[in-house]
N, C-alpha and C. Protein backbone atom coordinates (compact mmCIF):
# COMPACT_ATOMS: atom_id res chain seq x y z
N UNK A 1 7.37 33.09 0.65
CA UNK A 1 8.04 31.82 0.86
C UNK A 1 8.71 31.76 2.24
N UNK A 2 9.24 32.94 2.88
CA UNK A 2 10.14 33.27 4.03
C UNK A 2 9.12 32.53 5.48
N UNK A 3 7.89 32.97 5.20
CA UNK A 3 6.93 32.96 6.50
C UNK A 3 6.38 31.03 6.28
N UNK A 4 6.13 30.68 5.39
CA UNK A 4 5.93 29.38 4.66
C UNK A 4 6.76 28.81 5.25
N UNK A 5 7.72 28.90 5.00
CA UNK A 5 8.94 27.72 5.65
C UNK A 5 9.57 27.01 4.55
N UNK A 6 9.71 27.79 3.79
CA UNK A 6 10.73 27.31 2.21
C UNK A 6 11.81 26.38 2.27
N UNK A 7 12.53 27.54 3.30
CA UNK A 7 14.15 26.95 3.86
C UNK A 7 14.27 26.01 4.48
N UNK A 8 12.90 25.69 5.40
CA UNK A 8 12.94 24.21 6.48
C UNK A 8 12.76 23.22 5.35
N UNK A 9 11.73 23.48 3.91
CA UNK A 9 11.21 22.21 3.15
C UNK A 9 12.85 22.14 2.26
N UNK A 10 13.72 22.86 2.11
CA UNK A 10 14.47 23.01 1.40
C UNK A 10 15.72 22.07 2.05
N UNK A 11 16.33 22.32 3.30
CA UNK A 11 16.76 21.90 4.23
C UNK A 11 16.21 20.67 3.94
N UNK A 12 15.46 19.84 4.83
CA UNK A 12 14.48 18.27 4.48
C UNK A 12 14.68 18.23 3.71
N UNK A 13 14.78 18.63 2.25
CA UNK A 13 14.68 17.62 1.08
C UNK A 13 16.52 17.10 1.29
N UNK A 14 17.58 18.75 1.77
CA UNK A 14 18.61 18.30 1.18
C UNK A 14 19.10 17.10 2.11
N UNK A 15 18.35 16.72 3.39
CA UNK A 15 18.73 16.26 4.20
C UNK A 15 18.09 14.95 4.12
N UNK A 16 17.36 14.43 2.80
CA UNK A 16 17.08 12.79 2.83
C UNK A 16 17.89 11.96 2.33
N UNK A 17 17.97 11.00 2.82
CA UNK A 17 18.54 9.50 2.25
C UNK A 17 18.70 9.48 0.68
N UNK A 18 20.03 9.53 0.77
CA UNK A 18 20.33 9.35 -0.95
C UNK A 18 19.35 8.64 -2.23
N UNK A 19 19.20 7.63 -1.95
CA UNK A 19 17.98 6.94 -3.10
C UNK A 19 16.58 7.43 -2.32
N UNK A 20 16.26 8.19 -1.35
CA UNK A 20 15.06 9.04 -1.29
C UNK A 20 15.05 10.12 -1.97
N UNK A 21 16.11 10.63 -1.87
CA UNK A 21 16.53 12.24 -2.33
C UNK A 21 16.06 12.14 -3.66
N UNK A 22 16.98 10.88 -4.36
CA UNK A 22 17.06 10.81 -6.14
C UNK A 22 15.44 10.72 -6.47
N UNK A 23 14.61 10.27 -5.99
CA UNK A 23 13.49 9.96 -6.21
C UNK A 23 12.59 11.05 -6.04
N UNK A 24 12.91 12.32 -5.28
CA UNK A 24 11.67 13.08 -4.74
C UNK A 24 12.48 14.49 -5.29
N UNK A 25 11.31 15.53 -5.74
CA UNK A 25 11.05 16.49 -6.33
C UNK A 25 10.35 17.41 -5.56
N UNK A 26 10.48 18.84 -5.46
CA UNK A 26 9.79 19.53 -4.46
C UNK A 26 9.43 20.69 -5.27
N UNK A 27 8.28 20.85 -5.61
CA UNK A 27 7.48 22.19 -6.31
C UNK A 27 7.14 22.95 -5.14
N UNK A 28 7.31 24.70 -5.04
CA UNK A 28 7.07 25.78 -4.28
C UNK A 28 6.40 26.70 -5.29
N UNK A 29 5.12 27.04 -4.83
CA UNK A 29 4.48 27.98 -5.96
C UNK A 29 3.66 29.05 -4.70
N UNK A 30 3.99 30.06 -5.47
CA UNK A 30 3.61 31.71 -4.60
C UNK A 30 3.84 32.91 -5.46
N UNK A 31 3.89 33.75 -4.61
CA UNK A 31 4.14 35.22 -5.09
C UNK A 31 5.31 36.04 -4.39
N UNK A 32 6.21 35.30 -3.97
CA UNK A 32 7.06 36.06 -2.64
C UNK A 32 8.42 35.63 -4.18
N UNK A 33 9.60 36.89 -3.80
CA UNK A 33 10.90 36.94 -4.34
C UNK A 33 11.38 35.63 -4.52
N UNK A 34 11.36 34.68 -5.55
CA UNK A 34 12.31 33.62 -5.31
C UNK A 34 13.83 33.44 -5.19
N UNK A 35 14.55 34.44 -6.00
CA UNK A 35 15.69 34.53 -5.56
C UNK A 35 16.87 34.21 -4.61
N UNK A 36 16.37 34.38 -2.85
CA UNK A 36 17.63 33.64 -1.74
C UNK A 36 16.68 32.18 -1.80
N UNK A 37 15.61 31.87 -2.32
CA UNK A 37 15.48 30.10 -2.02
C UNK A 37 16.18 29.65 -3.50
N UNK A 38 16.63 30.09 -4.55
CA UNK A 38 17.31 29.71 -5.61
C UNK A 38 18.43 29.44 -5.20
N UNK A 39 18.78 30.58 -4.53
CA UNK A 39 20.16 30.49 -4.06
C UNK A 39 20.47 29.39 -3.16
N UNK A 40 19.70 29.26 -2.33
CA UNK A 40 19.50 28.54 -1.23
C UNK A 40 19.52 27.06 -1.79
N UNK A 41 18.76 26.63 -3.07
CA UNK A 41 18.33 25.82 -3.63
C UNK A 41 20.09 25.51 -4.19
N UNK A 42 20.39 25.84 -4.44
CA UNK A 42 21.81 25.59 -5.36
C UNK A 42 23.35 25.63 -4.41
N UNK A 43 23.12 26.44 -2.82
CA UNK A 43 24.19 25.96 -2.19
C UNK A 43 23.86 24.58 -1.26
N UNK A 44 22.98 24.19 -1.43
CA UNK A 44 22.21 22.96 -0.82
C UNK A 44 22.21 21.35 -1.97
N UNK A 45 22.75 21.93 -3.36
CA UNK A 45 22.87 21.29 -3.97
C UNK A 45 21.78 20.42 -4.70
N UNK A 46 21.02 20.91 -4.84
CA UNK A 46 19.63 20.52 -4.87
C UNK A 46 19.36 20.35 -6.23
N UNK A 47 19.91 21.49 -7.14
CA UNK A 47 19.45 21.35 -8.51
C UNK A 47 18.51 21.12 -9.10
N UNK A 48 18.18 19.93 -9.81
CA UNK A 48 16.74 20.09 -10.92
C UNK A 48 15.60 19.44 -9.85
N UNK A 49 16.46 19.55 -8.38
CA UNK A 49 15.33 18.80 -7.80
C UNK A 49 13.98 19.73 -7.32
N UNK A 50 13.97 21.00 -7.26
CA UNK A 50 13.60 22.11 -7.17
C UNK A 50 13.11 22.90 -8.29
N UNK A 51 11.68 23.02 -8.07
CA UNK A 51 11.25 24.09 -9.27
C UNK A 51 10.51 25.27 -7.88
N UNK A 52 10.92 26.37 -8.75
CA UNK A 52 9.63 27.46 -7.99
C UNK A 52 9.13 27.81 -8.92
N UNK A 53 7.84 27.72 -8.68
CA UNK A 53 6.89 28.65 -9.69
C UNK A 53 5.96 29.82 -8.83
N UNK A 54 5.79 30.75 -10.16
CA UNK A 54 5.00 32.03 -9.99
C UNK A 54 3.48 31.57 -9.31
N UNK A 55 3.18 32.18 -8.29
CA UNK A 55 1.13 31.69 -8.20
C UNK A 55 0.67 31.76 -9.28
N UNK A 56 -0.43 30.69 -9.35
CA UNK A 56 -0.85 30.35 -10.43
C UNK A 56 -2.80 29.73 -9.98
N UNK A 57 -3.22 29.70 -10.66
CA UNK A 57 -4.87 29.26 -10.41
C UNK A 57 -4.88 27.63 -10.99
N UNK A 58 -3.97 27.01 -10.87
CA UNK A 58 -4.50 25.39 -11.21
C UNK A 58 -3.76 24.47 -10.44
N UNK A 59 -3.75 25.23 -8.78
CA UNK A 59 -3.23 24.55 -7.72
C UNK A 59 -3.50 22.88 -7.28
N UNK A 60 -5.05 23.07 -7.65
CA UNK A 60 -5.67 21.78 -7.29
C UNK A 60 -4.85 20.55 -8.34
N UNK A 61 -4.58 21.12 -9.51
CA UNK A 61 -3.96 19.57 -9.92
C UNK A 61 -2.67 19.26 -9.96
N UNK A 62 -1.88 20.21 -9.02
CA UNK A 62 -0.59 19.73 -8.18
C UNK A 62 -0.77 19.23 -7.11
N UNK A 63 -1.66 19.59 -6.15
CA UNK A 63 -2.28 18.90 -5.24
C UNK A 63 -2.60 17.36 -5.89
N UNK A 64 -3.42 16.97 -6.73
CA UNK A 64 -3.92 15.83 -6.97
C UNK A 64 -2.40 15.06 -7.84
N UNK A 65 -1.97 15.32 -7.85
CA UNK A 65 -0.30 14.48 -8.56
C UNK A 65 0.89 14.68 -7.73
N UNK A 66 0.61 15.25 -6.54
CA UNK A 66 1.64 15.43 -5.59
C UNK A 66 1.82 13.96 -4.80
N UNK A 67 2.43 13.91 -4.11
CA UNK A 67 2.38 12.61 -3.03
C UNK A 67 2.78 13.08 -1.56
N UNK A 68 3.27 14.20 -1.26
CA UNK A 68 2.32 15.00 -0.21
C UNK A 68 2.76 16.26 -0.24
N UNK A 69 2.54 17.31 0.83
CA UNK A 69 1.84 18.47 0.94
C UNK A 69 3.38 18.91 2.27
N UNK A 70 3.59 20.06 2.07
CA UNK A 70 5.19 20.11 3.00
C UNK A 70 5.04 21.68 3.47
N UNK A 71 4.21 21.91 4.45
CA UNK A 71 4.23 23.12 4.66
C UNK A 71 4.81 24.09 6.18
N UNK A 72 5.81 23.92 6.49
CA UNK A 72 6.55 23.65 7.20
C UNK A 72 6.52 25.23 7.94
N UNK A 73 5.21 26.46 8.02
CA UNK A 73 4.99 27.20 7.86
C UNK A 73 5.75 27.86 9.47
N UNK A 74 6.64 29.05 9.23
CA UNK A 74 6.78 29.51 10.44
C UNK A 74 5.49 30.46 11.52
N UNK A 75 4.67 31.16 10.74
CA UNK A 75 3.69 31.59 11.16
C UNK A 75 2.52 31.76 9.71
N UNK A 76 1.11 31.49 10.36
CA UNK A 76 0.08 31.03 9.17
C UNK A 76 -0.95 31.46 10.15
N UNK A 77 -1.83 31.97 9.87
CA UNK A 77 -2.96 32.50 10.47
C UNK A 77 -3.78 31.47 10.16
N UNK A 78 -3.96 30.94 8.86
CA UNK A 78 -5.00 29.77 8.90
C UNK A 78 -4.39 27.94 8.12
N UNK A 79 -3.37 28.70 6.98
CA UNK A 79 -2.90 27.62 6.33
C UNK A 79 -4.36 26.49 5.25
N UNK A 80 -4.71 27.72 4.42
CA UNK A 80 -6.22 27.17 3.68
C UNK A 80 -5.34 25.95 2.83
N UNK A 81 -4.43 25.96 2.31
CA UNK A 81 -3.86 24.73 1.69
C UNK A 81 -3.69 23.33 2.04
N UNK A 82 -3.33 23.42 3.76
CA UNK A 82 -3.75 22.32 4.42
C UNK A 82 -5.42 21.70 4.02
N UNK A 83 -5.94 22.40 3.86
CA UNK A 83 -7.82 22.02 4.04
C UNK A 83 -7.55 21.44 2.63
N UNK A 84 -6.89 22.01 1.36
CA UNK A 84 -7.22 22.02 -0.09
C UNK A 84 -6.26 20.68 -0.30
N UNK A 85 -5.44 20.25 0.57
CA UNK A 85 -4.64 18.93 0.25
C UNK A 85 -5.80 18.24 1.04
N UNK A 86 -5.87 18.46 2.20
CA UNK A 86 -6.95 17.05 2.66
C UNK A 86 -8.49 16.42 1.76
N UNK A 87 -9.13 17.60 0.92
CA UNK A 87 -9.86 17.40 0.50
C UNK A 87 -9.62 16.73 -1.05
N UNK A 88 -7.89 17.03 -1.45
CA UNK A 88 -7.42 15.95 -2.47
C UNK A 88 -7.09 15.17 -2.13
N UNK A 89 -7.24 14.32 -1.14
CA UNK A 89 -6.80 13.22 -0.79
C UNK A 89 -5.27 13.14 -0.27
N UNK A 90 -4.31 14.70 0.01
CA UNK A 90 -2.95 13.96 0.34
C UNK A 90 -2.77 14.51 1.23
N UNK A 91 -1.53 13.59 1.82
CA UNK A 91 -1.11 13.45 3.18
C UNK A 91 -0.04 14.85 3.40
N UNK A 92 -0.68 15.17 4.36
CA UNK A 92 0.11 16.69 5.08
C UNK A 92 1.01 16.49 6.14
N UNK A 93 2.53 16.94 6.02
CA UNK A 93 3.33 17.37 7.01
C UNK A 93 3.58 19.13 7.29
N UNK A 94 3.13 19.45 8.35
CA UNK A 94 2.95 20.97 8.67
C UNK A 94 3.61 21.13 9.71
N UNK A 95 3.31 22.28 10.20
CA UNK A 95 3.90 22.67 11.69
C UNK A 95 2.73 23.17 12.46
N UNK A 96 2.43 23.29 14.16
CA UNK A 96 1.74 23.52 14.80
C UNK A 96 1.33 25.60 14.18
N UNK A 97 1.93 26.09 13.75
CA UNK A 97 2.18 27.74 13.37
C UNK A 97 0.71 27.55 12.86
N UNK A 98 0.34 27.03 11.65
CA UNK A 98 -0.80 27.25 10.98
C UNK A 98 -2.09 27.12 12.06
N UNK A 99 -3.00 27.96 11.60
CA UNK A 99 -4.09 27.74 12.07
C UNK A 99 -4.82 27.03 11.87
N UNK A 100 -4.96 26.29 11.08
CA UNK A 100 -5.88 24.95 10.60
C UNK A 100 -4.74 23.32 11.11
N UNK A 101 -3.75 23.61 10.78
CA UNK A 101 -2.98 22.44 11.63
C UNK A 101 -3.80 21.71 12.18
N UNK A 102 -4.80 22.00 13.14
CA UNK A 102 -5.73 20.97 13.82
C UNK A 102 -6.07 19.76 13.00
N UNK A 103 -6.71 20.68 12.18
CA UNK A 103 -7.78 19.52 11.15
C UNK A 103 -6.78 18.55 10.48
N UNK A 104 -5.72 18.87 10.47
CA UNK A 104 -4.71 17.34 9.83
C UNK A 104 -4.72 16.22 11.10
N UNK A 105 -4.34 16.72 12.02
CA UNK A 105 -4.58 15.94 13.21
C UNK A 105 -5.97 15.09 13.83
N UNK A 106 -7.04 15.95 13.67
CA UNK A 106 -8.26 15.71 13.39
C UNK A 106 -8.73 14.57 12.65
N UNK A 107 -8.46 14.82 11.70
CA UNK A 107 -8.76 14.37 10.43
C UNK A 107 -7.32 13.18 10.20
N UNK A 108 -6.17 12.79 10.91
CA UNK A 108 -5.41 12.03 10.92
C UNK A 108 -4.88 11.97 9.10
N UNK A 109 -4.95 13.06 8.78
CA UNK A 109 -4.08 13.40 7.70
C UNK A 109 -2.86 13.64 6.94
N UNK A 110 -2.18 13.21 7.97
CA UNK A 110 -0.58 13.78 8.27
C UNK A 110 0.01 13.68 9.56
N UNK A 111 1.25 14.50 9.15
CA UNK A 111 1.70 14.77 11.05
C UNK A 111 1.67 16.58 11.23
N UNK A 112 1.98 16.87 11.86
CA UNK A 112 2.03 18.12 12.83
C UNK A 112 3.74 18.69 13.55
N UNK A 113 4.05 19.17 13.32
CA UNK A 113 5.32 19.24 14.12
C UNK A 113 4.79 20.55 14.98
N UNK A 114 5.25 20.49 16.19
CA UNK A 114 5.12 21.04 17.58
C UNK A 114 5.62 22.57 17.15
N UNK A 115 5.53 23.58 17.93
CA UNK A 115 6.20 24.78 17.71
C UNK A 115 7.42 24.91 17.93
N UNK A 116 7.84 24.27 18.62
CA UNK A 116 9.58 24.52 18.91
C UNK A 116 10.23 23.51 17.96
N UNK A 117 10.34 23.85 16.85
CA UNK A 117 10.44 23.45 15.39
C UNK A 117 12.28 22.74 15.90
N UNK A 118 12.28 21.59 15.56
CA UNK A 118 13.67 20.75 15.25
C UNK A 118 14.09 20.95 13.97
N UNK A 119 14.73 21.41 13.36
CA UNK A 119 15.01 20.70 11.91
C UNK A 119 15.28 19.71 11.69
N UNK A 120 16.29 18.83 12.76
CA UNK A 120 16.25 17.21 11.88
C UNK A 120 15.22 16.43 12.52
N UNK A 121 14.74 16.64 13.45
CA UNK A 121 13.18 16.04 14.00
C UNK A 121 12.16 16.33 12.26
N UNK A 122 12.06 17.07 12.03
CA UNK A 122 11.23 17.42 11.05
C UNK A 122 11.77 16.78 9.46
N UNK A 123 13.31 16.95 9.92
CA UNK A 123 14.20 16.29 8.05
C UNK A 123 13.87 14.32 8.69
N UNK A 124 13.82 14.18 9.50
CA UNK A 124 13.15 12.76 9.99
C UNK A 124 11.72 12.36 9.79
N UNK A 125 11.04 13.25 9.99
CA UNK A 125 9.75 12.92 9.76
C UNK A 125 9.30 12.83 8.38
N UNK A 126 9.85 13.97 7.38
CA UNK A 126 9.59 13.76 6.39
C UNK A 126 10.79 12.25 5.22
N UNK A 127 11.60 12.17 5.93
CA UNK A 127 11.95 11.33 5.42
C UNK A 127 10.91 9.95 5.23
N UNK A 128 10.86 9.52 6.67
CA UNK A 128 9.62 9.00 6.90
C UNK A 128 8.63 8.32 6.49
N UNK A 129 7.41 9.72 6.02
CA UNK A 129 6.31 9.96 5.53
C UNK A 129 6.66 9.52 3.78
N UNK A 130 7.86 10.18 3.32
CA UNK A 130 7.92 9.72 2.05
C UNK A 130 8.43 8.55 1.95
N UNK A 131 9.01 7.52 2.50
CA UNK A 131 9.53 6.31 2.69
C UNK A 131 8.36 5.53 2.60
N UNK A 132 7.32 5.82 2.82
CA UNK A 132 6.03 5.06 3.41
C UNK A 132 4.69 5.25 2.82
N UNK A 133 4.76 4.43 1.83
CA UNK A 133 3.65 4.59 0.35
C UNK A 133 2.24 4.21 1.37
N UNK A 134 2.22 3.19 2.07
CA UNK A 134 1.34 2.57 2.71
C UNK A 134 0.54 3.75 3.33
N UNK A 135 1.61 4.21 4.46
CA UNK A 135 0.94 5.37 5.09
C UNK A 135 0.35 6.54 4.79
N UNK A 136 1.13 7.07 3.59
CA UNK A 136 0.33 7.71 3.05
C UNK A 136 -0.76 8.05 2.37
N UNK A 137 -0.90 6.68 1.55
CA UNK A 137 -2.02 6.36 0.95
C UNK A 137 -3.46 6.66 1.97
N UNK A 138 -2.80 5.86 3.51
CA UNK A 138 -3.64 5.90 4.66
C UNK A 138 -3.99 7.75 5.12
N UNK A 139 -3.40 7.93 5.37
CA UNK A 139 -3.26 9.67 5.86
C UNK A 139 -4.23 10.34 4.69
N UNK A 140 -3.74 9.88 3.39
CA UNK A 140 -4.63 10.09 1.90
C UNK A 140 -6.36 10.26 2.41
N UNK A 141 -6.74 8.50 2.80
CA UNK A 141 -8.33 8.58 2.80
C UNK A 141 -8.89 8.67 4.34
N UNK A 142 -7.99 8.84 5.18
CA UNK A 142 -7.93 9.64 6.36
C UNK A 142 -8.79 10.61 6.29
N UNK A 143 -8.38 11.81 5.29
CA UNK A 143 -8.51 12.97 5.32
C UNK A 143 -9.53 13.14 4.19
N UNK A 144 -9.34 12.24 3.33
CA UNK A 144 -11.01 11.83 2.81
C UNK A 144 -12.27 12.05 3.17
N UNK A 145 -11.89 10.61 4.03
CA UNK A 145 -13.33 9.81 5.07
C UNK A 145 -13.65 11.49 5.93
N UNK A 146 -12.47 12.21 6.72
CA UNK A 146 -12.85 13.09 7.62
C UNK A 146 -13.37 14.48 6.93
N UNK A 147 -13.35 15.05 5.56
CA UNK A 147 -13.87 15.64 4.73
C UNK A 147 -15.36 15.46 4.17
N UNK A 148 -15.05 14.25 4.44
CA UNK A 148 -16.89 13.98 4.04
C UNK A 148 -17.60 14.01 4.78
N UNK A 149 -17.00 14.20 6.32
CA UNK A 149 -17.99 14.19 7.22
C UNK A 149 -18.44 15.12 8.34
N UNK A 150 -16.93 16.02 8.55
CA UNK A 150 -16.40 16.79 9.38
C UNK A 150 -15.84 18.02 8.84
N UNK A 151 -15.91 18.54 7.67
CA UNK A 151 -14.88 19.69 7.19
C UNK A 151 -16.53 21.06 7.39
N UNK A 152 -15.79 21.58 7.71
CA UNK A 152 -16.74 22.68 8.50
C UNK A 152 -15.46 24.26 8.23
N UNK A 153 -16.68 25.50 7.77
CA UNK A 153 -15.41 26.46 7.16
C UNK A 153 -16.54 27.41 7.57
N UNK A 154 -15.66 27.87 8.80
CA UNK A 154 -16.59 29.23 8.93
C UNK A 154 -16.80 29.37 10.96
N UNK A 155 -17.24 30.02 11.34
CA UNK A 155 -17.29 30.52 13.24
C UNK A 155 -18.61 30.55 13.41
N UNK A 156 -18.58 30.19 15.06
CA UNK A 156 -19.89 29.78 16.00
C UNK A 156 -20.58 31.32 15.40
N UNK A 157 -19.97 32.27 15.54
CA UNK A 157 -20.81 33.35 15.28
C UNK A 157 -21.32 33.81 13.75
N UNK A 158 -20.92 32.86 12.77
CA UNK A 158 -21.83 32.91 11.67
C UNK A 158 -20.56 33.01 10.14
N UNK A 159 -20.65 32.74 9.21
CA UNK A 159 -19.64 32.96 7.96
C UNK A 159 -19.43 34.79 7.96
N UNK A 160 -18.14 34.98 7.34
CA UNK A 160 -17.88 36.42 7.50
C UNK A 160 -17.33 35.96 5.85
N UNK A 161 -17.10 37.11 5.02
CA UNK A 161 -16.66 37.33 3.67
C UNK A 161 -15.20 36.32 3.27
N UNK A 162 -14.43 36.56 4.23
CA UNK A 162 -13.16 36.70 4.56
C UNK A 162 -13.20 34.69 4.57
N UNK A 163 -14.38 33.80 5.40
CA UNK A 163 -14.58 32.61 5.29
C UNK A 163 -15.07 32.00 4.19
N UNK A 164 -15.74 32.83 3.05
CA UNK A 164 -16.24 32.59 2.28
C UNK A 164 -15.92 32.59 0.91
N UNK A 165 -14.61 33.34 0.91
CA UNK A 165 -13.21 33.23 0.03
C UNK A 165 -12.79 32.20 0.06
N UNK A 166 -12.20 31.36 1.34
CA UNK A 166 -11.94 31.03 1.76
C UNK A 166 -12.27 29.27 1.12
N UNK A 167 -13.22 29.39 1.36
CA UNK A 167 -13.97 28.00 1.10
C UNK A 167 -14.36 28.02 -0.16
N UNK A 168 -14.56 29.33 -1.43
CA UNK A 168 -14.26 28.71 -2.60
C UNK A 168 -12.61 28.18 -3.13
N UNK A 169 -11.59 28.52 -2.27
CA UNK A 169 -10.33 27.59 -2.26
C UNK A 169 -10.67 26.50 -2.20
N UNK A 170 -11.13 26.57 -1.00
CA UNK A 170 -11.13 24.66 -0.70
C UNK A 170 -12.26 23.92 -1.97
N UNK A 171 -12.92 24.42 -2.15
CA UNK A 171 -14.10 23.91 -3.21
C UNK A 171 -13.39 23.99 -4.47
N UNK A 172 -12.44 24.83 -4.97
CA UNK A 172 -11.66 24.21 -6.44
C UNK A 172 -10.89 23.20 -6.33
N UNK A 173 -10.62 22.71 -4.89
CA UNK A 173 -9.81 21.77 -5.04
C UNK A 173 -10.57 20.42 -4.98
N UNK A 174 -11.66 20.62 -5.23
CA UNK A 174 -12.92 19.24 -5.17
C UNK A 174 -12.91 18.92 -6.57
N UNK A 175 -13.50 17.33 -6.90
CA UNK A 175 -14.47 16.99 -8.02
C UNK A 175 -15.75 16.97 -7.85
N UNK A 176 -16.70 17.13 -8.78
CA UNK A 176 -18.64 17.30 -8.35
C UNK A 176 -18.88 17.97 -7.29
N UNK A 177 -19.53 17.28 -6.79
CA UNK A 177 -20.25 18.26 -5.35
C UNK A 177 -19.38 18.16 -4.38
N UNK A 178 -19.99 18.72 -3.16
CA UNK A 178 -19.15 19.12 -1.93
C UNK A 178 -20.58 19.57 -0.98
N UNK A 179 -19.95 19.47 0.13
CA UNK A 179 -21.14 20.22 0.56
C UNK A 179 -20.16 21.11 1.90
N UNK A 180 -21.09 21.68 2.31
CA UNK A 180 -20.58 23.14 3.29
C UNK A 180 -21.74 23.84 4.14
N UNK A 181 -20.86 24.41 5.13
CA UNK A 181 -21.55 24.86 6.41
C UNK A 181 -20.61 25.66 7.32
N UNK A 182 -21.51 26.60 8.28
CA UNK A 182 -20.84 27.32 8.66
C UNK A 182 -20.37 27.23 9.97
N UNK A 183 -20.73 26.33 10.64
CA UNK A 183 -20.47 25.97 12.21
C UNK A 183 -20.74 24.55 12.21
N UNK A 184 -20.19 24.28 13.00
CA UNK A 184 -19.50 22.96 13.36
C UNK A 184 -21.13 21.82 13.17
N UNK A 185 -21.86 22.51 14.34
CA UNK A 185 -23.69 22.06 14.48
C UNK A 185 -24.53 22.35 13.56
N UNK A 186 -24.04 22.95 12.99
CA UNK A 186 -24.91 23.54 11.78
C UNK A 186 -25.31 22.55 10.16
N UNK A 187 -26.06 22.64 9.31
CA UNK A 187 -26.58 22.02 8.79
C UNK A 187 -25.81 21.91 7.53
N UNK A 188 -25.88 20.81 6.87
CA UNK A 188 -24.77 20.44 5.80
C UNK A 188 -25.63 21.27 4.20
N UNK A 189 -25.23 21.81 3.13
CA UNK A 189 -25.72 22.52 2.32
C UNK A 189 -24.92 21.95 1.35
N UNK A 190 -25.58 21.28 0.12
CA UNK A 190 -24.95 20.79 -1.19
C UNK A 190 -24.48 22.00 -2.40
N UNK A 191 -23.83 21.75 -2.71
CA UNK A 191 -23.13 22.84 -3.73
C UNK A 191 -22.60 21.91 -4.71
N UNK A 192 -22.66 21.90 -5.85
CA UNK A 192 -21.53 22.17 -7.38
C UNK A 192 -20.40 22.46 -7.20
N UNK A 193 -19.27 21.80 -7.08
CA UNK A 193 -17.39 22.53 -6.95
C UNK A 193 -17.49 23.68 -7.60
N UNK A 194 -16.76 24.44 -7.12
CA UNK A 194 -16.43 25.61 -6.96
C UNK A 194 -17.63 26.97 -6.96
N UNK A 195 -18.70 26.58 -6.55
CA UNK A 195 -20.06 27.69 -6.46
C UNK A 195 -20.41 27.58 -4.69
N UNK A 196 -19.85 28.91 -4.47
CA UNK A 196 -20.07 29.08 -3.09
C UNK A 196 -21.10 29.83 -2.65
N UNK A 197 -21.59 29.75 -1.64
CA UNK A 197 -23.05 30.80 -0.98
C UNK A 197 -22.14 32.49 -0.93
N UNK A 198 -22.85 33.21 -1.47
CA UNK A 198 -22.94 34.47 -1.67
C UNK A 198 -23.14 35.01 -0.15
């Protein structure tokens, strides 16, 4: 949760607009100590607004009942959750840290916050984003439209194991088919959700 950016999404929530606040709920699910974000959660005053849960395998249908995606990550080598919200349709606020960050931008899925992280630049933005059913909805089939056409999982120099994990994530978070490929030029391949190339 520490490297995620718990404390920044924790912070933002405590820092929205009173009848925003009352209205919005923030689920954190992993495998890291929950304990100082409990704590954290309760000198912030936050209360039942906050659940953490244990990792769990039925990510995709918090994703699909969420209304967006808050990953406020201090350092992320790739950030595969970003890919697994865009391909459910919701709107992502991240930070430049993740390595996939692009593709929200790309894909006009969300916003992006820069590396030299603000906290109330960021408790602003997400205020924002949740203020704004319209936009999100938009950012929603944004990342749709750019999934169906553009989501590409894998390097110029060919899929490695490590990409191919990878992209059965993103493929549980689909309904029916999907299709996939390994470079950008490379040729589109139909698949069944969640059955990835070996």
């Amino acid at each position: 949760f520490k490297t995620k950016g718990l404390d920044r999404s924790l912070r933002a929530l405590a820092a929205l607009p009173a009848p925003l606040k009352q209205r919005t709920r923030l689920i954190a699910i992993g495998q890291d100590d929950p304990k100082p974000f409990v704590s954290m959660t309760r000198s912030l005053g936050l209360g039942e607004k906050v659940r953490i849960l244990k990792g769990r395998d039925d990510i995709p249908r918090f994703l699909l009942g969420a209304d967006l995606l808050i990953h406020p990550a201090y350092n992320e080598n790739t950030g595969t959750v970003l890919l697994e919200a865009v391909v459910a349709g919701l709107a992502v606020l991240t930070t430049a840290a993740c390595g996939y960050a692009h593709y929200i931008e790309e894909a006009g899925a969300g916003r992006v916050v820069p590396l030299s992280f603000d906290q109330p630049g960021f408790n602003a933005l997400l205020a924002g984003m949740l203020a704004d059913d319209a936009a999100r909805r938009q950012w929603g089939a944004s990342g749709l439209a750019w999934a169906e056409g553009s989501l590409w999982i894998g390097q110029g120099q060919g899929r490695s194991e490590w990409h191919a994990h990878h992209a059965h994530q993103v493929a549980l978070a689909l309904e029916g088919g999907f299709r996939f490929r390994t470079d950008r030029a490379g040729p589109w391949a139909a698949f069944e959700a969640a059955i990835v190339p070996s």
